[in-house]
N, C-alpha and C. Protein backbone atom coordinates (compact mmCIF):
# COMPACT_ATOMS: atom_id res chain seq x y z
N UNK A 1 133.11 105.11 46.32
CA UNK A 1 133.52 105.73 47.56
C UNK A 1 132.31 106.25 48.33
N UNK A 2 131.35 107.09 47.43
CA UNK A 2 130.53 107.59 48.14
C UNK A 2 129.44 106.77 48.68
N UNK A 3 129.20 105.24 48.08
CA UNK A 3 128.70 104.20 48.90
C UNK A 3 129.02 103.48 49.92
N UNK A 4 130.48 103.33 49.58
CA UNK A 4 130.80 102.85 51.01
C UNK A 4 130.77 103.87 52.50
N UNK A 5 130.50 104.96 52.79
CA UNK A 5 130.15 106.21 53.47
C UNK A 5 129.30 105.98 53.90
N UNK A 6 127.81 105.80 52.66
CA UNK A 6 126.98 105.90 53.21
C UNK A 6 126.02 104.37 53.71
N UNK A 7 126.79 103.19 53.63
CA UNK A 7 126.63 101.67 54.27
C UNK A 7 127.33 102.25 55.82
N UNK A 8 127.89 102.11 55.66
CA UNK A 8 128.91 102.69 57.00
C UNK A 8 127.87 104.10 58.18
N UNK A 9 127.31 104.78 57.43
CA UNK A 9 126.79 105.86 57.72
C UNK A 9 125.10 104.90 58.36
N UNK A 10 124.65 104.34 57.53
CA UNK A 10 123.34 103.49 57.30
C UNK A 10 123.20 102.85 58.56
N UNK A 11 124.25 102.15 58.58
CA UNK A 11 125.07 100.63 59.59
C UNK A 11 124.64 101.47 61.15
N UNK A 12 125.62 102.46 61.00
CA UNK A 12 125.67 103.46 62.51
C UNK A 12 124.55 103.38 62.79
N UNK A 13 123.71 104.42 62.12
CA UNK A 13 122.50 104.75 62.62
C UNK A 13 121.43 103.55 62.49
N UNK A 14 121.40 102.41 62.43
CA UNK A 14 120.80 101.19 63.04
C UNK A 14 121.11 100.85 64.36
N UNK A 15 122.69 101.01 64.53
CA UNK A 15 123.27 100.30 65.65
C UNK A 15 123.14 101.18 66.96
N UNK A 16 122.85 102.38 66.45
CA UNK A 16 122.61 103.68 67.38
C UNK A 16 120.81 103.34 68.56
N UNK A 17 120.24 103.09 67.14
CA UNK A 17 119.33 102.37 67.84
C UNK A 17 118.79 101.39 68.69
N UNK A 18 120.01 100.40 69.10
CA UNK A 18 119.89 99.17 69.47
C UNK A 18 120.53 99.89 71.03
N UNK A 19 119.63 99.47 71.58
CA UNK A 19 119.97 99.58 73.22
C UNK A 19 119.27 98.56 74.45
N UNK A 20 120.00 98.19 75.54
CA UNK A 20 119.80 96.95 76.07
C UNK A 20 118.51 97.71 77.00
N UNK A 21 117.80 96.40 77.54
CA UNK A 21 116.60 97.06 77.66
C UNK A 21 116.79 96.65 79.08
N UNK A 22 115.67 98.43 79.75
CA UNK A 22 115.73 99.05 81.01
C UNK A 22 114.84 97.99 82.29
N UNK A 23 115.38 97.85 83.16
CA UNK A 23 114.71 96.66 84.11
C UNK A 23 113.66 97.98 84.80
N UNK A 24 112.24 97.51 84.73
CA UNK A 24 111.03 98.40 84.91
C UNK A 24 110.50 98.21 86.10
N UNK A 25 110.71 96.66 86.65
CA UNK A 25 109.59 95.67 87.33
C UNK A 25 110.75 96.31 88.78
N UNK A 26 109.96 96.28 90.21
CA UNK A 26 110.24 96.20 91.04
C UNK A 26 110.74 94.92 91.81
N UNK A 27 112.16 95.23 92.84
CA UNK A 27 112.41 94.15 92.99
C UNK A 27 111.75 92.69 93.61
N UNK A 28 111.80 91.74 93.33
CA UNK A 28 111.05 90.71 93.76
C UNK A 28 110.71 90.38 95.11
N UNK A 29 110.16 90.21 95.60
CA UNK A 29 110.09 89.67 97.07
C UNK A 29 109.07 88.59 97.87
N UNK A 30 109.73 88.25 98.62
CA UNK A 30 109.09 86.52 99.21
C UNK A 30 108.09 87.43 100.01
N UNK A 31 106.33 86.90 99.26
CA UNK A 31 105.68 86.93 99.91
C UNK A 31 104.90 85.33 101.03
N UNK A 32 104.63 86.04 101.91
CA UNK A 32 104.09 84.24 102.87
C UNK A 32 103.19 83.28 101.77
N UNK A 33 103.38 82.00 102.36
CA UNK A 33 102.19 81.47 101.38
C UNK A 33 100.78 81.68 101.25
N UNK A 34 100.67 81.92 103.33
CA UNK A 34 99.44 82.58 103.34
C UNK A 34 98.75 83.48 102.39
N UNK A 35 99.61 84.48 102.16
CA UNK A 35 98.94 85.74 101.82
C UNK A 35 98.46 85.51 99.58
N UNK A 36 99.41 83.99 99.58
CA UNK A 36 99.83 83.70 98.03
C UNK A 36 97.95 82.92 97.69
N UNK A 37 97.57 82.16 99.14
CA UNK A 37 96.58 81.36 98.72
C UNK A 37 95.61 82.44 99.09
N UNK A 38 95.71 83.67 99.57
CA UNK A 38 94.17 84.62 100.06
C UNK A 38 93.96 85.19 98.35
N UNK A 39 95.04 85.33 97.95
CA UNK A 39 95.06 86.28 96.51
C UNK A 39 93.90 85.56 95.42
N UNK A 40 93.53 86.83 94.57
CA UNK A 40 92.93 86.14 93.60
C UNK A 40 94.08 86.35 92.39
N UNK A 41 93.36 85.02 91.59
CA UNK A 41 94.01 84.25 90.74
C UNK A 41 94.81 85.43 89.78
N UNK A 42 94.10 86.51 89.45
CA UNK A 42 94.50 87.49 88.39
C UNK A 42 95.45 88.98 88.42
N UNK A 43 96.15 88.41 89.60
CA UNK A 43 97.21 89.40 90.49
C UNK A 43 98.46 88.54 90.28
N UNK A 44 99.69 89.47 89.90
CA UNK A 44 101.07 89.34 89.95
C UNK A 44 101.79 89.34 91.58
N UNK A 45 101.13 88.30 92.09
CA UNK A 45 101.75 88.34 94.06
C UNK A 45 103.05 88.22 93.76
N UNK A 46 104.32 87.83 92.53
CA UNK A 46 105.63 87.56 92.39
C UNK A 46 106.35 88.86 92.96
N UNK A 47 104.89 90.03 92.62
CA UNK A 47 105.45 91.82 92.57
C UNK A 47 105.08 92.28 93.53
N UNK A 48 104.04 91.73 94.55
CA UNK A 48 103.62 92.11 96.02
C UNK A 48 104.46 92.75 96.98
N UNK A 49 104.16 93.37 97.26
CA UNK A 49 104.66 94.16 99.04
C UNK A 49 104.02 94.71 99.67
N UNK A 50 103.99 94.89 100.87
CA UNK A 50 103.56 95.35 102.31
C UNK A 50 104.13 97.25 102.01
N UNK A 51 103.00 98.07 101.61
CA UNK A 51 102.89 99.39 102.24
C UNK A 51 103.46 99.93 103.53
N UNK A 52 104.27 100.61 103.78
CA UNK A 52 104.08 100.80 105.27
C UNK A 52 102.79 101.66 105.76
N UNK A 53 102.63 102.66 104.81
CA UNK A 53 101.45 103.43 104.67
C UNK A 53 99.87 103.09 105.73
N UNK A 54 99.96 101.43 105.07
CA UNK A 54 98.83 101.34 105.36
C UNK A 54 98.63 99.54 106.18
N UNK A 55 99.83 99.32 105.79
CA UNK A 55 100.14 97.89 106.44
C UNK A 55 99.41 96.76 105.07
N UNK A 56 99.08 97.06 103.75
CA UNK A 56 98.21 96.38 103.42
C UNK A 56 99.43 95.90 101.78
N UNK A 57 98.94 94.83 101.39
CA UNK A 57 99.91 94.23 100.49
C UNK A 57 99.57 94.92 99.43
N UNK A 58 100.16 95.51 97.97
CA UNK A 58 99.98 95.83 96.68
C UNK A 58 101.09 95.03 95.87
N UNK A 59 100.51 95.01 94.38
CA UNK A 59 101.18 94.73 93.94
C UNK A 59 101.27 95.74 92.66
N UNK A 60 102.38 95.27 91.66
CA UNK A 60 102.39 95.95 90.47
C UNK A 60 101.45 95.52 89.07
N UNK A 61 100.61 96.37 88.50
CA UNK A 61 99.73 95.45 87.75
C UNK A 61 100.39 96.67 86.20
N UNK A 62 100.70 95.41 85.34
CA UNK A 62 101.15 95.57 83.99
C UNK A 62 99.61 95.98 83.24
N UNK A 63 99.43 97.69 83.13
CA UNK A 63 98.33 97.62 82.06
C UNK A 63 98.90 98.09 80.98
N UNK A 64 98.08 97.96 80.17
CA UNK A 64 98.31 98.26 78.18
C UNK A 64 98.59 99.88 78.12
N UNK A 65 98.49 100.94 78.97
CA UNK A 65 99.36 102.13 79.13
C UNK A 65 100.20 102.03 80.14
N UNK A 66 99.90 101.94 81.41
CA UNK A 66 101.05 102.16 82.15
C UNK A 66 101.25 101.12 83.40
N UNK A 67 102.21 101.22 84.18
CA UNK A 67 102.44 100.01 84.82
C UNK A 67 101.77 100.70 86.43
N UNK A 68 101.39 100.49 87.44
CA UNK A 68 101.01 101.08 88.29
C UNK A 68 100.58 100.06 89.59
N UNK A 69 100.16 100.34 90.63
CA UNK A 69 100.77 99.75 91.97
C UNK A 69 98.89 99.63 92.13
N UNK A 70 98.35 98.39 92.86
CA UNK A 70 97.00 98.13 93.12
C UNK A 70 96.80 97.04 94.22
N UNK A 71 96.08 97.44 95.20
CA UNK A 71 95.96 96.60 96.23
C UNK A 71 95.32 95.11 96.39
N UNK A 72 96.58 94.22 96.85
CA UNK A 72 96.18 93.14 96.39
C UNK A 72 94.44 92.52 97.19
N UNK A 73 94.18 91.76 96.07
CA UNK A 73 92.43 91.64 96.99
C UNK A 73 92.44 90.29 96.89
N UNK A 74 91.45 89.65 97.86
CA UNK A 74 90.72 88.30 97.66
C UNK A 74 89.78 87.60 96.76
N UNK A 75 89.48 87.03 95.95
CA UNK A 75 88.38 86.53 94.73
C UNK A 75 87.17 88.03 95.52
N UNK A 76 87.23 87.72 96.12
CA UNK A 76 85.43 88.51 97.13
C UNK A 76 85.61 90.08 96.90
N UNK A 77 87.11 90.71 96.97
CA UNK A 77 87.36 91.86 96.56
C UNK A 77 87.47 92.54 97.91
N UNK A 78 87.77 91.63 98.89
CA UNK A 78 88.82 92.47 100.58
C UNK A 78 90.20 92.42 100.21
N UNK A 79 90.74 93.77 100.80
CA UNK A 79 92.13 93.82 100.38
C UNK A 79 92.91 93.12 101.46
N UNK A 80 94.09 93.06 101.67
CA UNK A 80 95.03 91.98 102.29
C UNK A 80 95.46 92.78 102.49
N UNK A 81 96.04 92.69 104.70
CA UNK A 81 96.41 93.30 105.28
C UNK A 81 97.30 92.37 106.30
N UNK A 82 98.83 93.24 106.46
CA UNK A 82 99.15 92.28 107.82
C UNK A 82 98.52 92.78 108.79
N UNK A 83 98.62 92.17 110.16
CA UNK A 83 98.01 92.29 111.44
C UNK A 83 98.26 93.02 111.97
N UNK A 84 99.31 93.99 111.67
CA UNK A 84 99.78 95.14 112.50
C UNK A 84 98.90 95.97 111.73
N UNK A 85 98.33 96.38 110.60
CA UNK A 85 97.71 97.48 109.71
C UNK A 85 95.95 97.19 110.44
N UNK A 86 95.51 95.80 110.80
CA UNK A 86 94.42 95.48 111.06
C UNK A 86 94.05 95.79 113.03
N UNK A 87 95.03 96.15 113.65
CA UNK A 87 94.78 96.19 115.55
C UNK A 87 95.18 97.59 115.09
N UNK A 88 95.83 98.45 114.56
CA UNK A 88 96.21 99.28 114.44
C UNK A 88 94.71 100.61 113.97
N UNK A 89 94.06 100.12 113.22
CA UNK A 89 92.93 100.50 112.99
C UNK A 89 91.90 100.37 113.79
N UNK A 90 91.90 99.67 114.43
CA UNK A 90 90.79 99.15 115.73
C UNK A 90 91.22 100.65 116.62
């Protein structure tokens, strides 16, 4: 008796543990192709968006602690801006 309790008891607290896993990533969005061929190669553009802030594209970059938002750049290391963020600064 007192084994079957504690299989039963065992069982729970495995199943307690099992939980469906939390969507982290921001939603997707169609960036131009333009802005897909300015990018360098080692950027997630799938996670890109336009700041209003600053008019300039970021994306989300997956690091080994935390997940965090970084402005997308060119191989050369200029960041990518629409044209309203670029006359706007002038």
């Amino acid at each position: 008796m007192r084994t079957a309790h504690s299989t039963f008891l065992a069982a729970g607290l495995m199943l307690a543990g099992c939980t469906a896993p939390v969507a982290t990533e921001a939603p997707r969005t169609s960036v131009p192709e333009a802005v897909v061929a300015l990018a360098a190669p080692y950027q997630d553009v799938a996670t890109a968006r336009v700041r209003p802030e600053d008019g300039c594209y970021w994306y989300l970059h997956a690091g080994p602690v935390e997940t965090t938002l970084l402005p997308l750049r060119t191989p050369q290391g200029n960041r990518i801006c629409t044209e309203a963020s670029e006359t706007a600064g002038a």
